[in-house]
C-alpha atoms as a PDB file:
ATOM      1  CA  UNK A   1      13.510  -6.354 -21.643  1.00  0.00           C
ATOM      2  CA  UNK A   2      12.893  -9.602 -20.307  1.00  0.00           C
ATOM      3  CA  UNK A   3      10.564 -12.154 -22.894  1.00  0.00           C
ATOM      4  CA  UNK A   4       7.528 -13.577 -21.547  1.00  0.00           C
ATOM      5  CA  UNK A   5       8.093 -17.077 -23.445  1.00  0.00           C
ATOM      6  CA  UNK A   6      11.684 -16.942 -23.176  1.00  0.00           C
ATOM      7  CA  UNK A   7      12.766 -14.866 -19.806  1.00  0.00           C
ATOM      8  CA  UNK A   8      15.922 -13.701 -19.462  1.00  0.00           C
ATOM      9  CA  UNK A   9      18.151 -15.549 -15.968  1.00  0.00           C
ATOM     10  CA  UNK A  10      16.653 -13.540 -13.273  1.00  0.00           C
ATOM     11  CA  UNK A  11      14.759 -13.248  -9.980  1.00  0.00           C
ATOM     12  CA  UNK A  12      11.060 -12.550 -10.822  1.00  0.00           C
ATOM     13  CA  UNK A  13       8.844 -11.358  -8.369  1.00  0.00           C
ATOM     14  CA  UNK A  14       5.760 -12.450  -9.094  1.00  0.00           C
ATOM     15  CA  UNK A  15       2.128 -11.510  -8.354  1.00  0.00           C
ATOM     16  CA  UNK A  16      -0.279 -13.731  -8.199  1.00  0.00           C
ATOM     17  CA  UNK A  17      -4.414 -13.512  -7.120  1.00  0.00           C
ATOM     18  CA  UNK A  18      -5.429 -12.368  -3.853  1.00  0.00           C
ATOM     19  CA  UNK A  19      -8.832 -14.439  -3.984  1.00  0.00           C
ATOM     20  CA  UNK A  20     -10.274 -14.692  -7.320  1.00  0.00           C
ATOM     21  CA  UNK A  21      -8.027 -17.056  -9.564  1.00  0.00           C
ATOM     22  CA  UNK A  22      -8.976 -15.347 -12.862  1.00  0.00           C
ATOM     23  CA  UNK A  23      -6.906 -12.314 -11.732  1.00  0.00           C
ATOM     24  CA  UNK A  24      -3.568 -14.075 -12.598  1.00  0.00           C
ATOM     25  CA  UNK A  25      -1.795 -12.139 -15.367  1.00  0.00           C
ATOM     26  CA  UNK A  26      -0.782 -14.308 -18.725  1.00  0.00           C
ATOM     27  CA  UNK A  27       2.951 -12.917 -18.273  1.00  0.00           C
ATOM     28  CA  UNK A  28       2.604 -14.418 -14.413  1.00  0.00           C
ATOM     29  CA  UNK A  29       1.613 -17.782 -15.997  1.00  0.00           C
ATOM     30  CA  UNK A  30       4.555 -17.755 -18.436  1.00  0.00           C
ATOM     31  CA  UNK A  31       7.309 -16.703 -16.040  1.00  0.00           C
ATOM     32  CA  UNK A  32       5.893 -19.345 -13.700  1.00  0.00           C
ATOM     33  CA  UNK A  33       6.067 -21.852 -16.529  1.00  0.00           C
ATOM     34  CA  UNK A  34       9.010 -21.255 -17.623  1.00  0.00           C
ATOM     35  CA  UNK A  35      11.306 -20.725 -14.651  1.00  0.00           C
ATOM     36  CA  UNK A  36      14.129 -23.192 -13.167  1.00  0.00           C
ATOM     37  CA  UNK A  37      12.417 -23.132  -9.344  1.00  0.00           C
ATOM     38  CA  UNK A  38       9.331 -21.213  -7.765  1.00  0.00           C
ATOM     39  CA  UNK A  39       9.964 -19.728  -4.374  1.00  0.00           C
ATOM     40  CA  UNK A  40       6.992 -19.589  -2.150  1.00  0.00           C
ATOM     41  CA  UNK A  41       5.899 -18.552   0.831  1.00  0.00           C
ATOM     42  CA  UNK A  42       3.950 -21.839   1.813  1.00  0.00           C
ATOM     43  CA  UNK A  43       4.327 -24.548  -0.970  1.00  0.00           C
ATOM     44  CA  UNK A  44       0.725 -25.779  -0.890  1.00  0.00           C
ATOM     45  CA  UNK A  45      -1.104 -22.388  -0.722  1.00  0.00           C
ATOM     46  CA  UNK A  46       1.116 -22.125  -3.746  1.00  0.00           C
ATOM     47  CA  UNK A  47       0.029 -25.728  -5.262  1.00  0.00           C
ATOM     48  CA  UNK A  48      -3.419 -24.471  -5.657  1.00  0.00           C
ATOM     49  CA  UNK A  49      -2.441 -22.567  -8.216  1.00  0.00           C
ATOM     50  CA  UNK A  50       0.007 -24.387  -9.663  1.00  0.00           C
ATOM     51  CA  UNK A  51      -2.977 -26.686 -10.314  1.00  0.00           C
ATOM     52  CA  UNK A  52      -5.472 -24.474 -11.456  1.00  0.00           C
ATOM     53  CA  UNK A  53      -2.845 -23.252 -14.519  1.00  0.00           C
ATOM     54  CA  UNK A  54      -1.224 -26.471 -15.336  1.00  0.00           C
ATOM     55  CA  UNK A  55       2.034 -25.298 -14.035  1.00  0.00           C
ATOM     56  CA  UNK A  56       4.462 -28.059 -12.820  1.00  0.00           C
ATOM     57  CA  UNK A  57       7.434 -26.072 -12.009  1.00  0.00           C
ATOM     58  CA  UNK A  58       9.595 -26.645  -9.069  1.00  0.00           C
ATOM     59  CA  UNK A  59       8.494 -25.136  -5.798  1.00  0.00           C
ATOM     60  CA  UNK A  60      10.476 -24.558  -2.836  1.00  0.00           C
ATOM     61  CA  UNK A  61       9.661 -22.960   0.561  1.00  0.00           C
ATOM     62  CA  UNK A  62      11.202 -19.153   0.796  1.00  0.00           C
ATOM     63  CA  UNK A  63       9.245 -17.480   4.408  1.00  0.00           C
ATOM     64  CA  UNK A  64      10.453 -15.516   7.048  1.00  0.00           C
ATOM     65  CA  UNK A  65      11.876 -18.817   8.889  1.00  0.00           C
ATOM     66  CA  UNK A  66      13.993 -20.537   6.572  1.00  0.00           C
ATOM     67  CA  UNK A  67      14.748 -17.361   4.634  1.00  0.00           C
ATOM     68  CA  UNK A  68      18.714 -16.813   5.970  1.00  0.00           C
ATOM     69  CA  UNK A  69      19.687 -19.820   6.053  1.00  0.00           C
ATOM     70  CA  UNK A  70      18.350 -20.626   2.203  1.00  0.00           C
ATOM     71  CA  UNK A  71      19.238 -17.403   0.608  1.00  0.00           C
ATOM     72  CA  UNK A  72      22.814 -18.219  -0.245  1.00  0.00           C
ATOM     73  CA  UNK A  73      22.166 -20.797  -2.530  1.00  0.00           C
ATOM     74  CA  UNK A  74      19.632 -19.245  -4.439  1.00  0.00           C
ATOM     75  CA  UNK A  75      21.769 -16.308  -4.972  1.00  0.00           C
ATOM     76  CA  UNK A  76      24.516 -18.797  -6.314  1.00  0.00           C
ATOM     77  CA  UNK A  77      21.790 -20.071  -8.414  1.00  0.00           C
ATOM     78  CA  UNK A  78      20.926 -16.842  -9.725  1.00  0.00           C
ATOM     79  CA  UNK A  79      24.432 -16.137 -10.538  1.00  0.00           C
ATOM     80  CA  UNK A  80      24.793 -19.331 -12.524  1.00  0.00           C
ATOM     81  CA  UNK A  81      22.107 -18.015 -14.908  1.00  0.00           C
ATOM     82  CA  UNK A  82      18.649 -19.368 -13.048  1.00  0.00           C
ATOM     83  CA  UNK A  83      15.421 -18.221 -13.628  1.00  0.00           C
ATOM     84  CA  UNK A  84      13.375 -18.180 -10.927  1.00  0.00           C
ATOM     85  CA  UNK A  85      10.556 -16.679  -9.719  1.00  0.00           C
ATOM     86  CA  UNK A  86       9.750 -15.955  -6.340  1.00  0.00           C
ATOM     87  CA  UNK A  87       5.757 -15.246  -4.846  1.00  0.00           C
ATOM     88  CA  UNK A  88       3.967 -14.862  -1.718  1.00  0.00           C
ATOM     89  CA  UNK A  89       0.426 -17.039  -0.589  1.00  0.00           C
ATOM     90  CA  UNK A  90      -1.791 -13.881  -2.605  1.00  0.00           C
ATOM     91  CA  UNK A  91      -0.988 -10.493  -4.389  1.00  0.00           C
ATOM     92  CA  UNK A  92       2.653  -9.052  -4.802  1.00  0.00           C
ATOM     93  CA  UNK A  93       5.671 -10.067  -2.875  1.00  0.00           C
ATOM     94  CA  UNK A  94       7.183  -7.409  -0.566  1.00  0.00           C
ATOM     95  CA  UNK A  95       3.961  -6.276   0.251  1.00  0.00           C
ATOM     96  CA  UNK A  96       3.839  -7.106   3.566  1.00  0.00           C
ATOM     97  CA  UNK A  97       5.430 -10.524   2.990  1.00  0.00           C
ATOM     98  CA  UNK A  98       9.009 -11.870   2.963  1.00  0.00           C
ATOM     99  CA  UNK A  99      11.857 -11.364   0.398  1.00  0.00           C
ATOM    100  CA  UNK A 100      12.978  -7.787   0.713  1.00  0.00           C
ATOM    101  CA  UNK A 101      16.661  -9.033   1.692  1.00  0.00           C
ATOM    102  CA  UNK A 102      16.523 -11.344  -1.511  1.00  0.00           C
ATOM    103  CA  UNK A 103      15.751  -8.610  -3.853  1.00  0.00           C
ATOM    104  CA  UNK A 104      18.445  -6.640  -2.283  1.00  0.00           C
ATOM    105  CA  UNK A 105      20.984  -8.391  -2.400  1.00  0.00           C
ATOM    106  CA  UNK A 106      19.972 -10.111  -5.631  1.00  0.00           C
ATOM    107  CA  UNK A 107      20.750  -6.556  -6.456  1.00  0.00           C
ATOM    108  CA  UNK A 108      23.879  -6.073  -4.720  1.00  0.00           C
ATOM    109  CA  UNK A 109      25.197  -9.018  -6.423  1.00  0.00           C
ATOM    110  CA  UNK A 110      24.436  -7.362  -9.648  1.00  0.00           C
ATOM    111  CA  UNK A 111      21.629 -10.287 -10.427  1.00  0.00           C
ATOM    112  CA  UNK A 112      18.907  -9.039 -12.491  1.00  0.00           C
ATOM    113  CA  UNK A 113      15.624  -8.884 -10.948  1.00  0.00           C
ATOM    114  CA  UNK A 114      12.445  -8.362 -12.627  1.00  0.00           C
ATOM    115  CA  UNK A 115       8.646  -7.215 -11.274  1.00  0.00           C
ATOM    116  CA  UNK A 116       5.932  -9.235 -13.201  1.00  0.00           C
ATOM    117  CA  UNK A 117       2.924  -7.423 -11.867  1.00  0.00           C
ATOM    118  CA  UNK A 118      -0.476  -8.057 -10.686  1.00  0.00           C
ATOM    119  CA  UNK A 119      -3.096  -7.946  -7.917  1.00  0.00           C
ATOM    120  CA  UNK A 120      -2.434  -5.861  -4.397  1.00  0.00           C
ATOM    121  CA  UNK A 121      -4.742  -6.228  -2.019  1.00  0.00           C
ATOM    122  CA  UNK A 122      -4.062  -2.861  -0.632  1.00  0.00           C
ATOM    123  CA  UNK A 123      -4.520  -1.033  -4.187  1.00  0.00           C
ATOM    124  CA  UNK A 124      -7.570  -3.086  -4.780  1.00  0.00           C
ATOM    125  CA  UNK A 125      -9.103  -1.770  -1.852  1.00  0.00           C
ATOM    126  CA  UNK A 126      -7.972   1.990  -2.267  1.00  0.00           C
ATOM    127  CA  UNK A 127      -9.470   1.828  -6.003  1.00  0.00           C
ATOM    128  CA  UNK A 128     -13.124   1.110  -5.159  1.00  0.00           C
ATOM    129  CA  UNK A 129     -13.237   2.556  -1.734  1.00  0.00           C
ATOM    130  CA  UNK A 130     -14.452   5.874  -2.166  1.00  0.00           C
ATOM    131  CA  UNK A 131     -11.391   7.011   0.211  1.00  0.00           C
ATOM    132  CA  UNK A 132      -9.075   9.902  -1.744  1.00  0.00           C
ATOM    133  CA  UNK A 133      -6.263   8.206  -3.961  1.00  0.00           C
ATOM    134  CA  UNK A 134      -3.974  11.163  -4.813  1.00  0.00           C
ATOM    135  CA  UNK A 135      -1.926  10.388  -2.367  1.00  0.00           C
ATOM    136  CA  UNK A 136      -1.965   7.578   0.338  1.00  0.00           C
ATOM    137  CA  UNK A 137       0.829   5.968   2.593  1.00  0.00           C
ATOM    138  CA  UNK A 138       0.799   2.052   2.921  1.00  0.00           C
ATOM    139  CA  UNK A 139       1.091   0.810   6.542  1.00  0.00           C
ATOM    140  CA  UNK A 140       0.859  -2.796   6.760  1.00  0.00           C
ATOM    141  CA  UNK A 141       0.172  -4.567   9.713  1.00  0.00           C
ATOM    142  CA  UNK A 142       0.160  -2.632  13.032  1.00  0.00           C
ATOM    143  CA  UNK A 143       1.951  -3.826  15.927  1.00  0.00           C
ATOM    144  CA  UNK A 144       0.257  -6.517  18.124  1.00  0.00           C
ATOM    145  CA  UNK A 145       1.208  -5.074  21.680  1.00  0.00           C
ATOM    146  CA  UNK A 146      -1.671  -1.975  22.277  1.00  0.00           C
ATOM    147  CA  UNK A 147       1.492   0.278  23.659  1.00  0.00           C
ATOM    148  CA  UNK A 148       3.289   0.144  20.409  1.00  0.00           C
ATOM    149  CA  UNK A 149       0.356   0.051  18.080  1.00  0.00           C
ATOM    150  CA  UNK A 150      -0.725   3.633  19.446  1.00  0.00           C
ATOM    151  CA  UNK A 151       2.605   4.852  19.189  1.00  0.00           C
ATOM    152  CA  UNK A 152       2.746   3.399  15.764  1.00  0.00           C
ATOM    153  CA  UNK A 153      -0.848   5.317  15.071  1.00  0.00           C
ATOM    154  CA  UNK A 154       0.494   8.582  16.868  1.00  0.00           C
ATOM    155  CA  UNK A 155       2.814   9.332  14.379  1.00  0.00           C
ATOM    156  CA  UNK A 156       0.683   9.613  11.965  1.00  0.00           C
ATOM    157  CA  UNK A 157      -2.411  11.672  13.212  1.00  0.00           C
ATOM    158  CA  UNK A 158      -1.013  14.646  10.827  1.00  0.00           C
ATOM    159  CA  UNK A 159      -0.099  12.486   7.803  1.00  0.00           C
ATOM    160  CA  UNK A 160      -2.229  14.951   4.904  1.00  0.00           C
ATOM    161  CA  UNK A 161      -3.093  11.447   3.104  1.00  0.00           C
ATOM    162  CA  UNK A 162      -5.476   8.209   3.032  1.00  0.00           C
ATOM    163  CA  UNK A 163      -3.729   5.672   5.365  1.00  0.00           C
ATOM    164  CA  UNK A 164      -3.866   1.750   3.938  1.00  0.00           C
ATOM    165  CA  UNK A 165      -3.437  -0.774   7.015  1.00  0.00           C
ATOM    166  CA  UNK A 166      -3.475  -4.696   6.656  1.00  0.00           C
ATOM    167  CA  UNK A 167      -5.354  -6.576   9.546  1.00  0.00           C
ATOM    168  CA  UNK A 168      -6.421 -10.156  10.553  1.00  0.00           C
ATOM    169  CA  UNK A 169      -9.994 -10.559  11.465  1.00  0.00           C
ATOM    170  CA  UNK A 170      -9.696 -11.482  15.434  1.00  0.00           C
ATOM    171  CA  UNK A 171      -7.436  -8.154  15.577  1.00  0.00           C
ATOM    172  CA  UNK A 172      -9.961  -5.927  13.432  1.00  0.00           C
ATOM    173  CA  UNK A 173     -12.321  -4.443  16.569  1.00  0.00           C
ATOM    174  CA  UNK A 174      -9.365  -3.633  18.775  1.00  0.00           C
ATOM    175  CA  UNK A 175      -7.341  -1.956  15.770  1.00  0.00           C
ATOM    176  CA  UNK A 176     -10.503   0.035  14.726  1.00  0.00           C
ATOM    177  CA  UNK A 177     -10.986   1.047  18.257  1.00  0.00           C
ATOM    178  CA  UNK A 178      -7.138   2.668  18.773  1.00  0.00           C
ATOM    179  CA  UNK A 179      -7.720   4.209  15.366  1.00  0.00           C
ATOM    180  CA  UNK A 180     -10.865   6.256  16.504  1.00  0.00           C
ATOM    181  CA  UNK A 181      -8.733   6.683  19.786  1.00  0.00           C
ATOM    182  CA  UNK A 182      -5.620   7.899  18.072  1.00  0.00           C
ATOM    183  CA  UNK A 183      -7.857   9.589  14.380  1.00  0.00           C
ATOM    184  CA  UNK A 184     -10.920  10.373  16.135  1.00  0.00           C
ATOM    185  CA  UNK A 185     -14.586  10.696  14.007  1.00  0.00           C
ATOM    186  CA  UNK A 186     -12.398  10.149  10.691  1.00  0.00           C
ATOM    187  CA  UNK A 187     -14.435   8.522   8.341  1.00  0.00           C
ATOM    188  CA  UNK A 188     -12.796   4.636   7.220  1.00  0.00           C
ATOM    189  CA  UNK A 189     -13.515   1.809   4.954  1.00  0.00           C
ATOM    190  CA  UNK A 190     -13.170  -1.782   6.090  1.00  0.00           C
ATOM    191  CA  UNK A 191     -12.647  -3.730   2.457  1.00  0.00           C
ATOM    192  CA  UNK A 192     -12.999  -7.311   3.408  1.00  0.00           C
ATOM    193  CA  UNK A 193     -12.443 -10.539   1.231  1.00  0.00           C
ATOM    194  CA  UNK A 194     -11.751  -8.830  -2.035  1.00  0.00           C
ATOM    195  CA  UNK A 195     -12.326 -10.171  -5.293  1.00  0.00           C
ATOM    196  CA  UNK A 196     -13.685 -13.220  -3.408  1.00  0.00           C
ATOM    197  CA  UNK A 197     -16.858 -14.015  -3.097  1.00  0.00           C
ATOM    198  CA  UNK A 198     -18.589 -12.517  -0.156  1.00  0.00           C
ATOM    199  CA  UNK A 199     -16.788  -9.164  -1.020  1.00  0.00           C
ATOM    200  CA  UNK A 200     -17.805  -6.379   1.691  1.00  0.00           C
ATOM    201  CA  UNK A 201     -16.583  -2.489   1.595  1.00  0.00           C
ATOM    202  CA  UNK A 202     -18.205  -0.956   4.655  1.00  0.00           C
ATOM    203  CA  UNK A 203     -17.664   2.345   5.187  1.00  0.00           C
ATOM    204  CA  UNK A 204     -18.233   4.722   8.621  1.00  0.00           C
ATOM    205  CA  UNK A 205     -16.797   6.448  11.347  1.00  0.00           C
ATOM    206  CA  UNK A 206     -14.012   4.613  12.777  1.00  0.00           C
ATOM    207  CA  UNK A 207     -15.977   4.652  16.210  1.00  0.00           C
ATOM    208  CA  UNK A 208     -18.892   3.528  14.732  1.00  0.00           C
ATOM    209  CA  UNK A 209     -16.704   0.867  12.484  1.00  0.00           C
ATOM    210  CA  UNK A 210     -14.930  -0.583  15.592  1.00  0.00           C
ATOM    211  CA  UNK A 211     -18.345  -0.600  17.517  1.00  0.00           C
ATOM    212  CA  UNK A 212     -20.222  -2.867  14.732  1.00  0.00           C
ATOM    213  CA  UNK A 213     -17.139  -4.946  14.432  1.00  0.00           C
ATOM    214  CA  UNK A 214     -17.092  -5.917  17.854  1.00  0.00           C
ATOM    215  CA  UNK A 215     -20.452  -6.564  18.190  1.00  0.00           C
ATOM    216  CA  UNK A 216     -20.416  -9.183  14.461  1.00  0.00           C
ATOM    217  CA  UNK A 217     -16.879 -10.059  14.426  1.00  0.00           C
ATOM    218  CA  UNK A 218     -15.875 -10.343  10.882  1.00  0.00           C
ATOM    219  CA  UNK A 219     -14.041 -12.952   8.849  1.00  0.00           C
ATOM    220  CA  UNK A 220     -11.342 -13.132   6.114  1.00  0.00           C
ATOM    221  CA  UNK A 221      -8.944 -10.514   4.825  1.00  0.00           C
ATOM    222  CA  UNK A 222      -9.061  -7.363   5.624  1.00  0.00           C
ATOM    223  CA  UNK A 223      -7.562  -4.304   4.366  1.00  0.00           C
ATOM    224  CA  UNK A 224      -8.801  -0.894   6.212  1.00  0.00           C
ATOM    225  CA  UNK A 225      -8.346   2.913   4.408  1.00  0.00           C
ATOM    226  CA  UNK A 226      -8.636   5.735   6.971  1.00  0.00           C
ATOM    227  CA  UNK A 227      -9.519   8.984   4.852  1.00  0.00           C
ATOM    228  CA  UNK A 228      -6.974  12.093   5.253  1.00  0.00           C
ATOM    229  CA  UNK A 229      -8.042  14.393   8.171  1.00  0.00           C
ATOM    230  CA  UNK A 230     -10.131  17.230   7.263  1.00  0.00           C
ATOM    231  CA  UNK A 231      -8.412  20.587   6.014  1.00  0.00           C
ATOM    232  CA  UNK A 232      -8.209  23.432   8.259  1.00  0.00           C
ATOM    233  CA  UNK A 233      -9.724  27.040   7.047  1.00  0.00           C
ATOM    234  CA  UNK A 234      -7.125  29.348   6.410  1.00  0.00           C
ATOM    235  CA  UNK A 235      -7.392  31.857   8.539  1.00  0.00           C
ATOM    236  CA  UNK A 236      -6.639  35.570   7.905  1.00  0.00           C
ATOM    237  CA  UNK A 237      -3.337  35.255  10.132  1.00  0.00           C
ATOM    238  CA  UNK A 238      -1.808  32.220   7.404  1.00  0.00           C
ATOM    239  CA  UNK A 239      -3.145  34.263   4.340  1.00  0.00           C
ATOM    240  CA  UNK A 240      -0.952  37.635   5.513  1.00  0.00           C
ATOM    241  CA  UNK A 241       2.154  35.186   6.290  1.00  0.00           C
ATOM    242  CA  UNK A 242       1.901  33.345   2.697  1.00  0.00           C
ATOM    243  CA  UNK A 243       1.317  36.426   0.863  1.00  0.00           C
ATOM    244  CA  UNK A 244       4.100  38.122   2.639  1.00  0.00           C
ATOM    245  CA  UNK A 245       6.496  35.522   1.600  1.00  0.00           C
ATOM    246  CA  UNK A 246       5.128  35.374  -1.962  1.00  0.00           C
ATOM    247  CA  UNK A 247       5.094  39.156  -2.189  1.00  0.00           C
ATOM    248  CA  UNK A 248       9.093  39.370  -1.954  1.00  0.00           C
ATOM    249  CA  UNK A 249       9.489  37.185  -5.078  1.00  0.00           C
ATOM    250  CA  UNK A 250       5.560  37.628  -7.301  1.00  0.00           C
ATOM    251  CA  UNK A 251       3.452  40.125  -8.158  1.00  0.00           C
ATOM    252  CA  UNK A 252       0.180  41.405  -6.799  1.00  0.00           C
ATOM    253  CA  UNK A 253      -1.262  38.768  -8.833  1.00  0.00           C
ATOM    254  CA  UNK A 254       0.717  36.133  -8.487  1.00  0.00           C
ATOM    255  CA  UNK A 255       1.088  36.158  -4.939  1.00  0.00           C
ATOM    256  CA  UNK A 256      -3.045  35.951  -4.785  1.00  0.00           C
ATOM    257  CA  UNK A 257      -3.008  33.320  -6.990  1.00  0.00           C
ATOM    258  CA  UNK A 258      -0.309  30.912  -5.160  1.00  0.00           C
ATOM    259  CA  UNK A 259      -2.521  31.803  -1.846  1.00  0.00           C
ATOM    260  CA  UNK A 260      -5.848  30.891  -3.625  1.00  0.00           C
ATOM    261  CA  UNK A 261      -4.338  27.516  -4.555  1.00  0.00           C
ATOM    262  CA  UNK A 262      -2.629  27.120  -1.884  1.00  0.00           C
ATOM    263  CA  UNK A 263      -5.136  27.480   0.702  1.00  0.00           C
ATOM    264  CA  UNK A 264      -8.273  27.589  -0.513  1.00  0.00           C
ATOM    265  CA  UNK A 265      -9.401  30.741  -0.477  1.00  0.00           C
ATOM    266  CA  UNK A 266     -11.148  33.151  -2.783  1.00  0.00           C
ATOM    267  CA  UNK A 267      -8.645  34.401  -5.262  1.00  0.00           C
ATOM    268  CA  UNK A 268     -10.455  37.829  -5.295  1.00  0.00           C
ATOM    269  CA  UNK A 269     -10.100  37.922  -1.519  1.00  0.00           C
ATOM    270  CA  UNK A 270      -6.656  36.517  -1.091  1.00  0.00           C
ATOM    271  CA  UNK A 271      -6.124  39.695  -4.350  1.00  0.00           C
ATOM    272  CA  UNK A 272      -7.316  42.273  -2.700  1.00  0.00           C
ATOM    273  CA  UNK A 273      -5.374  40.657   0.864  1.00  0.00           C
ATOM    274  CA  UNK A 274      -1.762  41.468  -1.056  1.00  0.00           C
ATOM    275  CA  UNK A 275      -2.874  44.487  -2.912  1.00  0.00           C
ATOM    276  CA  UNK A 276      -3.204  45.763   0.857  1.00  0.00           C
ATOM    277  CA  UNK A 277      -0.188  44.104   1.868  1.00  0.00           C
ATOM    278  CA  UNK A 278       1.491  45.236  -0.831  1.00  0.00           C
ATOM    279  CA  UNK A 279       0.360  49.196  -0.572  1.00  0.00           C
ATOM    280  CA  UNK A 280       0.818  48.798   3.272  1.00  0.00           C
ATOM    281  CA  UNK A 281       5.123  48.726   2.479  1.00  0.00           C
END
């Protein structure tokens, strides 16, 4: 395992604060310290802070533009036994930010890489937003064209899950509004500017969201959670199927049980259901 005070040669991808500067791990601050070169996204987001922690490490640019053509020597780098450590302007790299195809083939090349973790603005937002958190599918930005950001939303009308998009605030009316065109009355949160000072979770119908957004157009970062749609009642139709399946392989009980969990329905009912079922044979 790599050492805080004394890391092993690596690629570390770091997190670092999405608003509030207190959020910065110790570990982050070490690594960041102690590394050969810091890769960043925009060198004087990053200088902020490097200030604030008293961190004079190296810093070179590592973005979307420059990203191919640098990428070579920072692998040879790696594979002379460099630490570095590579972040993004706020929260943890990947996320919706360059340097998959560094960790890759960082990985390829058999170079070790290493996750020093922290704040995600996307997490953040699905941990205080009321929205369920069982299970949830990250979406990042949608597309800017309208055409491919409702085929983008299309596809995911049935997903059984809270959806976690990233928007920019001039976008955040016109993405609410294909939501509730594409989702319907689902109920949403809009988590804006988190961990920063004016810190706003407003939650509503996403017609009613992308109404009061275009009418106060909001500022900052913005992460938005669309809750799961609702579940369908079972009806007696999908009870006789799922008992009929279970019935081949379970008992009387059994069977009733699976369907009770399964679909939310009484377990006396769904027992009595396959006791039928099962006397019906």
């Amino acid at each position: 395992m790599a050492s805080a005070i004394h890391p092993e040669p690596g690629l570390y991808v770091t997190a670092t604060p999405i608003g509030n500067l207190a959020d910065m791990t110790y570990r982050a601050v070490e690594i960041l310290k102690k590394a050969d070169l810091i890769l960043c996204e925009d060198t004087r987001q990053t200088a902020k802070l490097m200030s604030a922690y008293g961190i004079d490490t190296p810093r070179t640019p590592y973005h979307e533009h420059n990203a191919a053509k640098v990428r070579p020597g920072i692998l040879k780098k790696l594979q002379d036994g460099a630490v570095i450590a590579l972040v993004s302007d706020a929260g943890t790299p990947l996320i919706s930010d360059p340097g998959y195809k560094l960790v890759r083939e960082a990985r390829d090349e058999g170079i070790a890489v290493f996750p020093v973790p922290g704040a995600n603005a996307g997490i953040a937002a699905l941990s205080a937003s009321g929205a369920p958190s069982d299970r949830f599918l990250f979406a990042g930005f949608l597309p800017v064209k309208p055409g491919a950001r409702a085929k983008a939303l299309s596809e995911m009308t049935a997903v059984d899950a809270t959806l976690v998009f990233y928007e920019t605030a001039p976008r955040l009316a016109g993405a609410l509004q294909a939501m509730a065109e594409a989702f319907g009355e689902r109920r949403a949160v809009v988590a804006r500017e988190l961990t920063k000072l004016h810190e706003e979770f407003r939650e509503g119908t996403l017609p009613d969201l992308a109404a009061a957004y275009a009418e106060a157009p909001a500022k900052g970062e913005i992460v938005i959670l669309v809750f799961p749609p609702e579940a369908q009642e079972a009806g007696e139709g999908d009870i006789d199927a799922f008992l009929a399946d279970a019935l081949a392989t379970m008992s009387v009980k059994e069977a009733a049980a699976a369907a009770a969990d399964a679909l939310s329905v009484p377990r006396k009912a769904a027992y009595a259901r396959a006791l039928a079922l099962k006397d019906a044979k």
